[in-house]
PDB file of N, CA and C in Angstrom:
ATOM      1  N   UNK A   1      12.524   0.168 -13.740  1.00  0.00           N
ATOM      2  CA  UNK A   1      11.595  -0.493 -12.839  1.00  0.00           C
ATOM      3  C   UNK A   1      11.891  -0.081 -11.396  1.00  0.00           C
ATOM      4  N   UNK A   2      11.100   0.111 -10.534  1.00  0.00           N
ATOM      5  CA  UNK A   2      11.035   0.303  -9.313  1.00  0.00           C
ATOM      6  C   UNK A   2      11.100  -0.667  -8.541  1.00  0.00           C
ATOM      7  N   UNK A   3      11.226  -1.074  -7.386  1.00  0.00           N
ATOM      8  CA  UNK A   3      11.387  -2.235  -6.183  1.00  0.00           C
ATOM      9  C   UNK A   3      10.673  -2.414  -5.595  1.00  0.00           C
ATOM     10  N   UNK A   4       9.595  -3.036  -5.186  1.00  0.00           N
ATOM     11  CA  UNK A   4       9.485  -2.693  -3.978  1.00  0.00           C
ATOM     12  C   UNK A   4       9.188  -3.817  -3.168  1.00  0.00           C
ATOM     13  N   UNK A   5       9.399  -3.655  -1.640  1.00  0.00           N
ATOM     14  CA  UNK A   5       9.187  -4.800  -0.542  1.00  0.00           C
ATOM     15  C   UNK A   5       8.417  -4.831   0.251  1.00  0.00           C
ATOM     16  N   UNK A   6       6.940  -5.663  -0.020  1.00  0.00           N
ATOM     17  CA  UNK A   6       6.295  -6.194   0.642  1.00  0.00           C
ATOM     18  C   UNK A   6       6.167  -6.905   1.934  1.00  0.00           C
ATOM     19  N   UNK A   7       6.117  -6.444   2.819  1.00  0.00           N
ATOM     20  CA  UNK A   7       5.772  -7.623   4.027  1.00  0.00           C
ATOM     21  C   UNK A   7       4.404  -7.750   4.717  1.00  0.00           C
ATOM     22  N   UNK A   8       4.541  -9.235   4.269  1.00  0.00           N
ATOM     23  CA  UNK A   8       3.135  -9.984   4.580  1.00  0.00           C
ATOM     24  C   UNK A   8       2.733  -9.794   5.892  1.00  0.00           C
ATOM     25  N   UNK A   9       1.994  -9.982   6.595  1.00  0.00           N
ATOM     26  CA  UNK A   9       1.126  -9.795   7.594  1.00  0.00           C
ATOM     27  C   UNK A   9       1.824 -11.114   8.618  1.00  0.00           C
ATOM     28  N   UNK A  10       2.226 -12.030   7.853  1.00  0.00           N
ATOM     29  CA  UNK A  10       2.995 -13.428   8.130  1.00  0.00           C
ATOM     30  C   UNK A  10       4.491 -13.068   8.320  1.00  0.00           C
ATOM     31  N   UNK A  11       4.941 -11.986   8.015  1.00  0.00           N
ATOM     32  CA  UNK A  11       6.260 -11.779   7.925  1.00  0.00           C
ATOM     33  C   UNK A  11       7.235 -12.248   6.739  1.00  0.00           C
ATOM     34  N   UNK A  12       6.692 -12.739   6.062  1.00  0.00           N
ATOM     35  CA  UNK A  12       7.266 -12.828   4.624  1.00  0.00           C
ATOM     36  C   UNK A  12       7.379 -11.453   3.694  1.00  0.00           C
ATOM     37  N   UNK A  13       8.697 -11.693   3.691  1.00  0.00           N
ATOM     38  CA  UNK A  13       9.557 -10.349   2.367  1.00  0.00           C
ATOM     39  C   UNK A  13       8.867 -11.000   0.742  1.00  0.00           C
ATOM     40  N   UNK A  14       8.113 -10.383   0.240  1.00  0.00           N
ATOM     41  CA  UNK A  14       8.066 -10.631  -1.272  1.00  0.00           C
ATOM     42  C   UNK A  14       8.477  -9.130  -1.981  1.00  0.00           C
ATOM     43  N   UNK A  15       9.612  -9.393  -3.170  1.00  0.00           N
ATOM     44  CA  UNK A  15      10.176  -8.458  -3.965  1.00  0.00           C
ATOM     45  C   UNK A  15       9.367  -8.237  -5.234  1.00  0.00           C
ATOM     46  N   UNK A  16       8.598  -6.758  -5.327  1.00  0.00           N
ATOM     47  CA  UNK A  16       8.071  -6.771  -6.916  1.00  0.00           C
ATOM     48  C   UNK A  16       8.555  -6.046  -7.206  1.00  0.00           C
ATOM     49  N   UNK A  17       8.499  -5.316  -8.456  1.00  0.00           N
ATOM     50  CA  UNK A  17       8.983  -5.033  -9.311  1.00  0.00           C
ATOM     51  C   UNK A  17       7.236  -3.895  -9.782  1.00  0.00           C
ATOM     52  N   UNK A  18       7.670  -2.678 -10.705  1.00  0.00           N
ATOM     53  CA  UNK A  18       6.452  -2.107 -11.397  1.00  0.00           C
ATOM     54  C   UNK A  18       7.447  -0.743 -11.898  1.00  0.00           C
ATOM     55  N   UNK A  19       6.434  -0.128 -12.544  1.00  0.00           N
ATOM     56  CA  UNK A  19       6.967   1.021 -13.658  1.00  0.00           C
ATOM     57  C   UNK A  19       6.852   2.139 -12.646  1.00  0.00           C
ATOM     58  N   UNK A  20       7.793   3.194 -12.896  1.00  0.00           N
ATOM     59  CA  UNK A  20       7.193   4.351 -12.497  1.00  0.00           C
ATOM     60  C   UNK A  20       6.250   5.013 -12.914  1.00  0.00           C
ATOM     61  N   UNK A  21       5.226   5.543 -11.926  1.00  0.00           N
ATOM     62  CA  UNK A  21       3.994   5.883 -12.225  1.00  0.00           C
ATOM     63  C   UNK A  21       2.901   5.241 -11.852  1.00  0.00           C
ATOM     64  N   UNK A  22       3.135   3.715 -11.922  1.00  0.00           N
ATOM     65  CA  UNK A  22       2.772   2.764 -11.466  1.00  0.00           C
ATOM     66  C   UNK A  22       1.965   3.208  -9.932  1.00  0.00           C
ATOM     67  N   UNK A  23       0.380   2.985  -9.918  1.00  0.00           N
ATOM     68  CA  UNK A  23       0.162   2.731  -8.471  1.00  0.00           C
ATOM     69  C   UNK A  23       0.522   1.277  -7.644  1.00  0.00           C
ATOM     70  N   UNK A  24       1.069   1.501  -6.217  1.00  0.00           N
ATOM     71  CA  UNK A  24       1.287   0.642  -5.567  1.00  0.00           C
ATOM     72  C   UNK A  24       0.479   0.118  -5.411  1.00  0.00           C
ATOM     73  N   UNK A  25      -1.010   0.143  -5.113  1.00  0.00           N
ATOM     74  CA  UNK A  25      -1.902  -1.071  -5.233  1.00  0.00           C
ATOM     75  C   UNK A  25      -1.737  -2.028  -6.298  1.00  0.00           C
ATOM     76  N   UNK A  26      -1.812  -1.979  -7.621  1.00  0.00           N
ATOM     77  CA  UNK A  26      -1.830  -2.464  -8.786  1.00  0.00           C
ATOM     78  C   UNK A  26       0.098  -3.280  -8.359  1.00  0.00           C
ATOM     79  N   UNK A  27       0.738  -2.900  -8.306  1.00  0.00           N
ATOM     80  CA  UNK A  27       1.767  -4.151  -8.191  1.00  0.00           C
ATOM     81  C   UNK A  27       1.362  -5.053  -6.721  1.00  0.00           C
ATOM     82  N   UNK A  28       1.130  -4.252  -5.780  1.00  0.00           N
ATOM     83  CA  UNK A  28       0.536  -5.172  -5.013  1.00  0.00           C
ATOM     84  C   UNK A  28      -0.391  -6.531  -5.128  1.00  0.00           C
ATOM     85  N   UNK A  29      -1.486  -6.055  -5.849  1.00  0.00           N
ATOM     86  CA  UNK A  29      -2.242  -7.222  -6.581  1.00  0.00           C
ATOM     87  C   UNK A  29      -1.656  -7.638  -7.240  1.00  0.00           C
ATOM     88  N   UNK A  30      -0.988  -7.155  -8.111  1.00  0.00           N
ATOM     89  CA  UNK A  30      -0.114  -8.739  -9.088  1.00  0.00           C
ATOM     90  C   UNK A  30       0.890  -9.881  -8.214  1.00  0.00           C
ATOM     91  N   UNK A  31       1.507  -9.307  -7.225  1.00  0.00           N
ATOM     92  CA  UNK A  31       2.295  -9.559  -6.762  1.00  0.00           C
ATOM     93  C   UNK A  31       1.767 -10.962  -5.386  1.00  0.00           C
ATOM     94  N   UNK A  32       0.781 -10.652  -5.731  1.00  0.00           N
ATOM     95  CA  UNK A  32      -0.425 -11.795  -4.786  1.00  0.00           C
ATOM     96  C   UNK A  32      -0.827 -10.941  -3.551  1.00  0.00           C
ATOM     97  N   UNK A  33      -0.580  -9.581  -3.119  1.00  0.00           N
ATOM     98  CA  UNK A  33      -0.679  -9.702  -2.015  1.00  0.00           C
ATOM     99  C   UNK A  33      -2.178  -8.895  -1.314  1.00  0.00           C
ATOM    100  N   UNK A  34      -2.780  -9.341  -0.283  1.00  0.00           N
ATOM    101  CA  UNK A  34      -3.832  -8.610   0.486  1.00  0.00           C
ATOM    102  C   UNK A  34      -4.437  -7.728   0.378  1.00  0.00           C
ATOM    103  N   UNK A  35      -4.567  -7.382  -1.058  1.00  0.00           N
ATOM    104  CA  UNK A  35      -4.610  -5.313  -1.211  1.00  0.00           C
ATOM    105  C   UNK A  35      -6.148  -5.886  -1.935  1.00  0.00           C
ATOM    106  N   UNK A  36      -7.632  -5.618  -1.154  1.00  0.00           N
ATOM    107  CA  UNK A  36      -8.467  -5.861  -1.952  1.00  0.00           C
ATOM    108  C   UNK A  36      -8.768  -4.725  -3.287  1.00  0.00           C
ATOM    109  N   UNK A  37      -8.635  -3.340  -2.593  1.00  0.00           N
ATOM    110  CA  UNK A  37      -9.270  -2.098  -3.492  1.00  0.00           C
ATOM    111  C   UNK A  37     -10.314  -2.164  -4.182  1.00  0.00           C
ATOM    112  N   UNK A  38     -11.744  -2.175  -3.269  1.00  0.00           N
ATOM    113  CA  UNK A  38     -12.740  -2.306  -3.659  1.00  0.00           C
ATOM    114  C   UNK A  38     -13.314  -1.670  -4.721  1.00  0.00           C
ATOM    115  N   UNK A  39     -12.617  -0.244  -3.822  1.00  0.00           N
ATOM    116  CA  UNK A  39     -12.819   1.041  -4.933  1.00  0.00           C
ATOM    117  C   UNK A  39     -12.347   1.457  -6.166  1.00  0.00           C
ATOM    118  N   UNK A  40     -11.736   0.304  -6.508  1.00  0.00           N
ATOM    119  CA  UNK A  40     -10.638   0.405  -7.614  1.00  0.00           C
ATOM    120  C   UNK A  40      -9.253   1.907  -7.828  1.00  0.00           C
ATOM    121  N   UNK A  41      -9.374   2.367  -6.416  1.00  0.00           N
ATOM    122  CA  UNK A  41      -8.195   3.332  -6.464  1.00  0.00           C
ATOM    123  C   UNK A  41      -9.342   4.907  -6.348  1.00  0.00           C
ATOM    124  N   UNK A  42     -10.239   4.551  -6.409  1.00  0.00           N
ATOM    125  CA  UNK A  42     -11.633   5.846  -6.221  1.00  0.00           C
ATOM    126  C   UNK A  42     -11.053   6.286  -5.178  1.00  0.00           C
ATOM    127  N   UNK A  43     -10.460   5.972  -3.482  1.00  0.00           N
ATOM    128  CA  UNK A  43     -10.558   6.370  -2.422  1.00  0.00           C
ATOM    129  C   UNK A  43     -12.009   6.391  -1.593  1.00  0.00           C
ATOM    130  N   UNK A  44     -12.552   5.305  -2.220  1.00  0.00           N
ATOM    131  CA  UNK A  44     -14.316   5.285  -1.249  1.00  0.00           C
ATOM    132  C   UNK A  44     -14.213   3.871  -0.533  1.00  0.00           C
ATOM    133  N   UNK A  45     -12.963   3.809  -0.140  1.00  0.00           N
ATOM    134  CA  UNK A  45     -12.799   2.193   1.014  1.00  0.00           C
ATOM    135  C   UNK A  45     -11.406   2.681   1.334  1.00  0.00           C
ATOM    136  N   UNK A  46     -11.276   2.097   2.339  1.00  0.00           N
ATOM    137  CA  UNK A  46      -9.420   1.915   3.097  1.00  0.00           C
ATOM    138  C   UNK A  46      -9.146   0.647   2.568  1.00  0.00           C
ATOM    139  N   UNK A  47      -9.415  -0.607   1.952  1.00  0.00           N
ATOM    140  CA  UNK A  47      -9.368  -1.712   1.992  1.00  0.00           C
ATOM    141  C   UNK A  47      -7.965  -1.937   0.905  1.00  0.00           C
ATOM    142  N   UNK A  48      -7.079  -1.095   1.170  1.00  0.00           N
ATOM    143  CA  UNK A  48      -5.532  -1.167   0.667  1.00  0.00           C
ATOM    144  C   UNK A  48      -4.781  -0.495   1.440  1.00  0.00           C
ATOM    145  N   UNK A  49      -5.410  -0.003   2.379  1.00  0.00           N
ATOM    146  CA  UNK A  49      -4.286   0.018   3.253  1.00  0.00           C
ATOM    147  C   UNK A  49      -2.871  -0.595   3.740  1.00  0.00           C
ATOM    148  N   UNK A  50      -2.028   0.373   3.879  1.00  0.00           N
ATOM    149  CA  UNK A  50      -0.328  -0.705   3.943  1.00  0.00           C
ATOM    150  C   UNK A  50       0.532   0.483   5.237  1.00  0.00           C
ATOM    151  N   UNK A  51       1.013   0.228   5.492  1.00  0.00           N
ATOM    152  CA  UNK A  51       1.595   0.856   6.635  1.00  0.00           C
ATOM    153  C   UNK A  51       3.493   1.176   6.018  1.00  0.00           C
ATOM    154  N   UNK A  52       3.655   2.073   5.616  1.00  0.00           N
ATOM    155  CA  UNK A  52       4.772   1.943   4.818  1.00  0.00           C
ATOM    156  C   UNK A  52       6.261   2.597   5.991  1.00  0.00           C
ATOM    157  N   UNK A  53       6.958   1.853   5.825  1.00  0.00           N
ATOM    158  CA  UNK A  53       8.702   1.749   6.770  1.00  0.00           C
ATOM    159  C   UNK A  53       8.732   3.327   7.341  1.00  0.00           C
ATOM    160  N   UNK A  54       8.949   3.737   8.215  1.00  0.00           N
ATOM    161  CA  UNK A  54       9.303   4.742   8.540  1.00  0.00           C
ATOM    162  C   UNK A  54      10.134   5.436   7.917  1.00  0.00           C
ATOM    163  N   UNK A  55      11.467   4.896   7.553  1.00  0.00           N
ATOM    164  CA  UNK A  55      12.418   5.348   6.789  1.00  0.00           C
ATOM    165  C   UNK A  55      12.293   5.835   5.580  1.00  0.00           C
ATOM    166  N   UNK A  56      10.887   5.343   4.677  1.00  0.00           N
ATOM    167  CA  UNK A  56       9.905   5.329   3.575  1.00  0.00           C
ATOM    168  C   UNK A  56       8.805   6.832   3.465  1.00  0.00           C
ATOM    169  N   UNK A  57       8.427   6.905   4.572  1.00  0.00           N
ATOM    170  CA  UNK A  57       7.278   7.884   5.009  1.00  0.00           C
ATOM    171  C   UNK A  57       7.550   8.912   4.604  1.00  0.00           C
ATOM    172  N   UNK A  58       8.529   9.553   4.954  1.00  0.00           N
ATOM    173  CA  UNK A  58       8.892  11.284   4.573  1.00  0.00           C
ATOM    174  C   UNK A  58       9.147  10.899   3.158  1.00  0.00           C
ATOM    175  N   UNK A  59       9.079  10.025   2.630  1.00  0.00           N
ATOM    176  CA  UNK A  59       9.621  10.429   0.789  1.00  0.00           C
ATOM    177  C   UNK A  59       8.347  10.283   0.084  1.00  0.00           C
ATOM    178  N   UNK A  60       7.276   9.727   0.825  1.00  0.00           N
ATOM    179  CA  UNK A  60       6.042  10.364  -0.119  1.00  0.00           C
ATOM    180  C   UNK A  60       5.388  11.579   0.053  1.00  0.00           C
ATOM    181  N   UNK A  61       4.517  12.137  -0.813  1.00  0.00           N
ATOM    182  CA  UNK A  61       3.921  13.390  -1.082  1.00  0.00           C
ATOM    183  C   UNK A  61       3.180  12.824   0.240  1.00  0.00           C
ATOM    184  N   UNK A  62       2.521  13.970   1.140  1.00  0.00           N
ATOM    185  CA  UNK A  62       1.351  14.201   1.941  1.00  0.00           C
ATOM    186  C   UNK A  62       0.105  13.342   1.363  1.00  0.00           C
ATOM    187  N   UNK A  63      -0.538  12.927   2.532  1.00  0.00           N
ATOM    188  CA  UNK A  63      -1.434  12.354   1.966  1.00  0.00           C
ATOM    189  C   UNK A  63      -2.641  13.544   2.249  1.00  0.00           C
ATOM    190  N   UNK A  64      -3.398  13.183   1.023  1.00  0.00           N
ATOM    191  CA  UNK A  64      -4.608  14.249   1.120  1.00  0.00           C
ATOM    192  C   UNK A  64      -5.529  14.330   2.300  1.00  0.00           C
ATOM    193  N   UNK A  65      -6.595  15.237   2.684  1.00  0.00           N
ATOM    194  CA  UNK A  65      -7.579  15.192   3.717  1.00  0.00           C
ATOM    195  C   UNK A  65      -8.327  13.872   3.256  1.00  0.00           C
ATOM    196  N   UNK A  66      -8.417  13.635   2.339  1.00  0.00           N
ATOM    197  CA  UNK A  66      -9.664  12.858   1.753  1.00  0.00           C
ATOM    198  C   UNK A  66      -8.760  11.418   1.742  1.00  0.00           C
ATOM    199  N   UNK A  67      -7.628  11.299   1.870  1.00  0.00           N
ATOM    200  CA  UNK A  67      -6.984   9.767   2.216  1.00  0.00           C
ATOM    201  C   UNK A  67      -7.042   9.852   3.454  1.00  0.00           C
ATOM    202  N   UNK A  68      -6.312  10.717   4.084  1.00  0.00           N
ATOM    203  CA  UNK A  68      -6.685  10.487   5.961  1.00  0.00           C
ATOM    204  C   UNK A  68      -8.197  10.212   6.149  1.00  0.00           C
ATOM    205  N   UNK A  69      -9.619  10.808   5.534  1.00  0.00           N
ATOM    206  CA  UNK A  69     -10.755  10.069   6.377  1.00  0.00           C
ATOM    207  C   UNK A  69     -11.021   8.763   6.154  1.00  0.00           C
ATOM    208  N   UNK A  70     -10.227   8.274   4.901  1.00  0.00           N
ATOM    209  CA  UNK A  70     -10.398   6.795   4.471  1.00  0.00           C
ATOM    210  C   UNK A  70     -10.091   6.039   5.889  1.00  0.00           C
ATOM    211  N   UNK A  71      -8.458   6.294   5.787  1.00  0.00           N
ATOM    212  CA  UNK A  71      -7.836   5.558   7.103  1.00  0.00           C
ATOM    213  C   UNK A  71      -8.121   5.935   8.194  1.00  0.00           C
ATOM    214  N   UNK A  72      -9.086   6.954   8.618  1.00  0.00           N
ATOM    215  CA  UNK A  72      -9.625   6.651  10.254  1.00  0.00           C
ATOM    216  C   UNK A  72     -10.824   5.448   9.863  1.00  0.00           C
ATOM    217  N   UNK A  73     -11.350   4.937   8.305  1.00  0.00           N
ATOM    218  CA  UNK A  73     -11.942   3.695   8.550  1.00  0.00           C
ATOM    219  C   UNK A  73     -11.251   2.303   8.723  1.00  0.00           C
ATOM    220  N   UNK A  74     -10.190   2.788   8.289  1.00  0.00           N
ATOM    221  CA  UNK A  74      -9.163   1.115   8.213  1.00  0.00           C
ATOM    222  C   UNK A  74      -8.528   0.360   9.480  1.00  0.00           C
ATOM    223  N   UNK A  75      -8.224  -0.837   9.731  1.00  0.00           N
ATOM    224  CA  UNK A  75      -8.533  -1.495  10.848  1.00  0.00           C
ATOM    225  C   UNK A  75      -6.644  -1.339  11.015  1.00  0.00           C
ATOM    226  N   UNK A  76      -6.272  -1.194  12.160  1.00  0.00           N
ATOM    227  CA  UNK A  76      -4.706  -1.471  12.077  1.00  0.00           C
ATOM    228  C   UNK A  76      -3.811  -0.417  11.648  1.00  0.00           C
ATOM    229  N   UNK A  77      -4.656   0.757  11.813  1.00  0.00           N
ATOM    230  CA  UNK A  77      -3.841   2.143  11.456  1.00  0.00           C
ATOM    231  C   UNK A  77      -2.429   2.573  11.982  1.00  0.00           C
ATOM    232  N   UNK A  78      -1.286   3.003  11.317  1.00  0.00           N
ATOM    233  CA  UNK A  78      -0.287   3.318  12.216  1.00  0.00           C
ATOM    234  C   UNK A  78      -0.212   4.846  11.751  1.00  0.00           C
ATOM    235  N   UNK A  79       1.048   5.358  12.505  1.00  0.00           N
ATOM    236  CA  UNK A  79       1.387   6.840  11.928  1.00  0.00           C
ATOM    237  C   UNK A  79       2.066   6.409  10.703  1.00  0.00           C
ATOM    238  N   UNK A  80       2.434   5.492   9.807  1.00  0.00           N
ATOM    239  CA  UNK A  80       3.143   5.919   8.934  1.00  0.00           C
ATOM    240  C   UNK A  80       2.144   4.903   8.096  1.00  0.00           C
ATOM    241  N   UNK A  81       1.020   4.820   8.111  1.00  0.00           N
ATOM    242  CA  UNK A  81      -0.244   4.252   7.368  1.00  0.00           C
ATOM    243  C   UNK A  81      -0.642   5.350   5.962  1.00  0.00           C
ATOM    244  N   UNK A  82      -0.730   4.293   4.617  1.00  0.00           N
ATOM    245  CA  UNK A  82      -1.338   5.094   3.645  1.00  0.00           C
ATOM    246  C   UNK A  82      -1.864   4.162   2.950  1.00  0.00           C
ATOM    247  N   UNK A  83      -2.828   4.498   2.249  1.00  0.00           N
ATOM    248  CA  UNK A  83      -4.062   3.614   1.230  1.00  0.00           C
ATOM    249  C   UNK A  83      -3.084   3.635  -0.028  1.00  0.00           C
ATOM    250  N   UNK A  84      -2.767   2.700  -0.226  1.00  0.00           N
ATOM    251  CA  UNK A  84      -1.546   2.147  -1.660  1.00  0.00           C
ATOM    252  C   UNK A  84      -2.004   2.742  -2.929  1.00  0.00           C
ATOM    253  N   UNK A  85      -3.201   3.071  -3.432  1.00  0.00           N
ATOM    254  CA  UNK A  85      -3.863   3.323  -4.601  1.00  0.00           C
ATOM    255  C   UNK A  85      -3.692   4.932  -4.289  1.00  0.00           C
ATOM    256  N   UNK A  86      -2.603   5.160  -3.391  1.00  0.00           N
ATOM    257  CA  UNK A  86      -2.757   6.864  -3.496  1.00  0.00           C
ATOM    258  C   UNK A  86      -1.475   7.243  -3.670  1.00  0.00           C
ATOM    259  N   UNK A  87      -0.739   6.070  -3.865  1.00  0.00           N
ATOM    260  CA  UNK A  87       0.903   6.218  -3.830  1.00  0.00           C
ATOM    261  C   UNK A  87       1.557   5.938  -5.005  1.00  0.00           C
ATOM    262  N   UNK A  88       1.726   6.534  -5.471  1.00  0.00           N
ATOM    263  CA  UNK A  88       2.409   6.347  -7.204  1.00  0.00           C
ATOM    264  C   UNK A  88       3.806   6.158  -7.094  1.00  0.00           C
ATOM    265  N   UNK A  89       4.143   5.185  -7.668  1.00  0.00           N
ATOM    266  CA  UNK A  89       5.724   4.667  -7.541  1.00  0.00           C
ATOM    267  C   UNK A  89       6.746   5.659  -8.330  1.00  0.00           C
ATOM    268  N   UNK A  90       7.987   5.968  -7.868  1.00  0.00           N
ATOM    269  CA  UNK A  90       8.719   7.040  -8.666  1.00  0.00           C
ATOM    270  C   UNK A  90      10.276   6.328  -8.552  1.00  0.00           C
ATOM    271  N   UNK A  91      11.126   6.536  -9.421  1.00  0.00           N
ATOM    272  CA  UNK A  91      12.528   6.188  -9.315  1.00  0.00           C
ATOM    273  C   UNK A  91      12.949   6.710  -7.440  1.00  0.00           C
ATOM    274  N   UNK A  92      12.394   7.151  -7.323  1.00  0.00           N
ATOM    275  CA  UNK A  92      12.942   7.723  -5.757  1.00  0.00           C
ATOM    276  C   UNK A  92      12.613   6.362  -4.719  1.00  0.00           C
ATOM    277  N   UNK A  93      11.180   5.822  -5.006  1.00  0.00           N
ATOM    278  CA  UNK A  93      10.833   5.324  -4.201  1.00  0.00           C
ATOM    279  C   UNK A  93      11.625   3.753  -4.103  1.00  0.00           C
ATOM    280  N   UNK A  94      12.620   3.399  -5.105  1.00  0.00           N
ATOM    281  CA  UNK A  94      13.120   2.141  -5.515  1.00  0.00           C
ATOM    282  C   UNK A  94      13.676   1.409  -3.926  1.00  0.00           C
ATOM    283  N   UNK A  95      12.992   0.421  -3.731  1.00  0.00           N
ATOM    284  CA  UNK A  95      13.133  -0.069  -2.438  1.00  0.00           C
ATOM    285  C   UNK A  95      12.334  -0.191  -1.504  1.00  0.00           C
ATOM    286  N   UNK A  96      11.113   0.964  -1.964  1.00  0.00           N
ATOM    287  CA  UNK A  96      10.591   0.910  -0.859  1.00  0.00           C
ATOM    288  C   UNK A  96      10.136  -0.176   0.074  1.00  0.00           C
ATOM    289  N   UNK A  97       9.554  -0.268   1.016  1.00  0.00           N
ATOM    290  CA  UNK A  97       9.246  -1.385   2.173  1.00  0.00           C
ATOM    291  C   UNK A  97       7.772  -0.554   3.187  1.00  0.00           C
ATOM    292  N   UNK A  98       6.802  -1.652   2.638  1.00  0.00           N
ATOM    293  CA  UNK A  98       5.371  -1.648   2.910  1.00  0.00           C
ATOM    294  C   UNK A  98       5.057  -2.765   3.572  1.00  0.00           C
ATOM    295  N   UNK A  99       4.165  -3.061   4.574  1.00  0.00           N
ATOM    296  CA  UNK A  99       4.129  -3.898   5.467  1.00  0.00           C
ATOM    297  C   UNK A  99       1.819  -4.237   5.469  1.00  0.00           C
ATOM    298  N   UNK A 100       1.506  -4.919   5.196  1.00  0.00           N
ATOM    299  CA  UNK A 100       0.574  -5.262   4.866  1.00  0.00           C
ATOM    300  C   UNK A 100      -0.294  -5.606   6.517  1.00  0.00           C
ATOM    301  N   UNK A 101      -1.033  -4.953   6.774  1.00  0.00           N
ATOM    302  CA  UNK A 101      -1.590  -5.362   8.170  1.00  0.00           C
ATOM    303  C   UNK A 101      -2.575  -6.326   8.328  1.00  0.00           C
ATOM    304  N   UNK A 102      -1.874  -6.926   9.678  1.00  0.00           N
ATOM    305  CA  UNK A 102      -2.690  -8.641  10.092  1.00  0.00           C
ATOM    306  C   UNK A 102      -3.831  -8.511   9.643  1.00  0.00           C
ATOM    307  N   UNK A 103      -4.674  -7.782  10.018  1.00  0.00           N
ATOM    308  CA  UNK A 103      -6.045  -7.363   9.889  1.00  0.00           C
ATOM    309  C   UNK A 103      -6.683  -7.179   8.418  1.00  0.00           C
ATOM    310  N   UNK A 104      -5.544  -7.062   7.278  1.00  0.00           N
ATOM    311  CA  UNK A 104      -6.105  -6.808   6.082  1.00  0.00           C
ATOM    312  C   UNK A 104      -6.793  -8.364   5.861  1.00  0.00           C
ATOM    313  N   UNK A 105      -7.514  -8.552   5.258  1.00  0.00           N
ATOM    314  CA  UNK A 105      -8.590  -9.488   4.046  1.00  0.00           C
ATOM    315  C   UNK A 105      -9.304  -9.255   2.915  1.00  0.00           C
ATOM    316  N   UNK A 106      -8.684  -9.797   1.928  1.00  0.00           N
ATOM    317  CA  UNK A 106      -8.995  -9.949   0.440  1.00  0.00           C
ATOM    318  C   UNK A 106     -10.022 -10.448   0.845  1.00  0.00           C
ATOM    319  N   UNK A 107     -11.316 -10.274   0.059  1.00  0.00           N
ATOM    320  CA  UNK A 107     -12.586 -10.636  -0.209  1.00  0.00           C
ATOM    321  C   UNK A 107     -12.661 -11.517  -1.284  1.00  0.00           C
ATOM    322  N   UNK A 108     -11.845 -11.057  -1.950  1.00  0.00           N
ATOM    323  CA  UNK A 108     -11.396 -11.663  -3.595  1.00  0.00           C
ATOM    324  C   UNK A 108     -10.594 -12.970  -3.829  1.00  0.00           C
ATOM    325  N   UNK A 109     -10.205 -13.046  -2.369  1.00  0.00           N
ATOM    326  CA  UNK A 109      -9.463 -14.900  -2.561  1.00  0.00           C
ATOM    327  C   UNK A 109     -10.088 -15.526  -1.684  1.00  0.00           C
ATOM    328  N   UNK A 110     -10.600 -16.658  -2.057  1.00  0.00           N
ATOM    329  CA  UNK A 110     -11.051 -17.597  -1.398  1.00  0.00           C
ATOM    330  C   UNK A 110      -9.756 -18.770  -0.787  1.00  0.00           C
TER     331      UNK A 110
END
C-alpha cells in the first residue's frame, strides 16, 4: 500500500492509504476529500486539481501538454500543481503530501 498525505484546504493532515497503480483522485475521493473529477479522470475539467509538496514534484512523471491546458483552467494554480487523476500512485511515491486548494468545491457534497 502506498501513503499518502492529504492537506485540506483547512489545514488538516488526513492519512490514506491505496494500491499501487492506484489513481490519486480515486483515494482522494474515498478518503472524503474535495476532488470532484467531473471528468471521471478523462482530463476534460481541472476540477481535481491538488498542488503536490515540492519535495514530491520532481518524483512524478511530467505532466502532459494536455494536463497543463487543464490547469491554466483551474482556480489556485501553483508551480508544483497537477490534476490527481493524472498521477498514478507507485511504491516510490509512499508518503507523498498533496495539499487540496481553498478554492477547490465538490459539487457532489452538499
Amino acid at each position: 500500500m502506498v501513503r499518502v498525505n492529504f492537506i485540506t484546504a483547512e489545514g488538516q493532515r488526513i492519512v490514506a492509504e491505496g494500491a499501487s497503480g492506484a489513481r490519486l483522485l480515486e483515494i482522494g475521493q474515498t478518503a472524503g476529500m474535495a476532488l470532484e473529477g467531473t471528468c471521471e479522470g478523462q482530463m476534460a475539467c481541472s476540477t481535481c486539481h491538488v498542488v503536490v509538496a515540492p519535495e514530491w514534484f520532481d518524483r512524478l512523471p511530467p505532466a502532459s501538454a494536455d494536463e497543463e491546458d487543464m490547469l491554466d483552467l483551474a482556480a489556485g494554480v501553483g508551480r508544483t500543481s497537477r490534476l490527481s487523476c493524472q498521477i498514478l500512485l507507485t511504491d516510490d511515491l509512499d508518503g507523498i503530501e498533496v495539499r487540496i486548494p481553498g478554492v477547490s468545491h465538490d459539487m457532489q457534497v452538499w
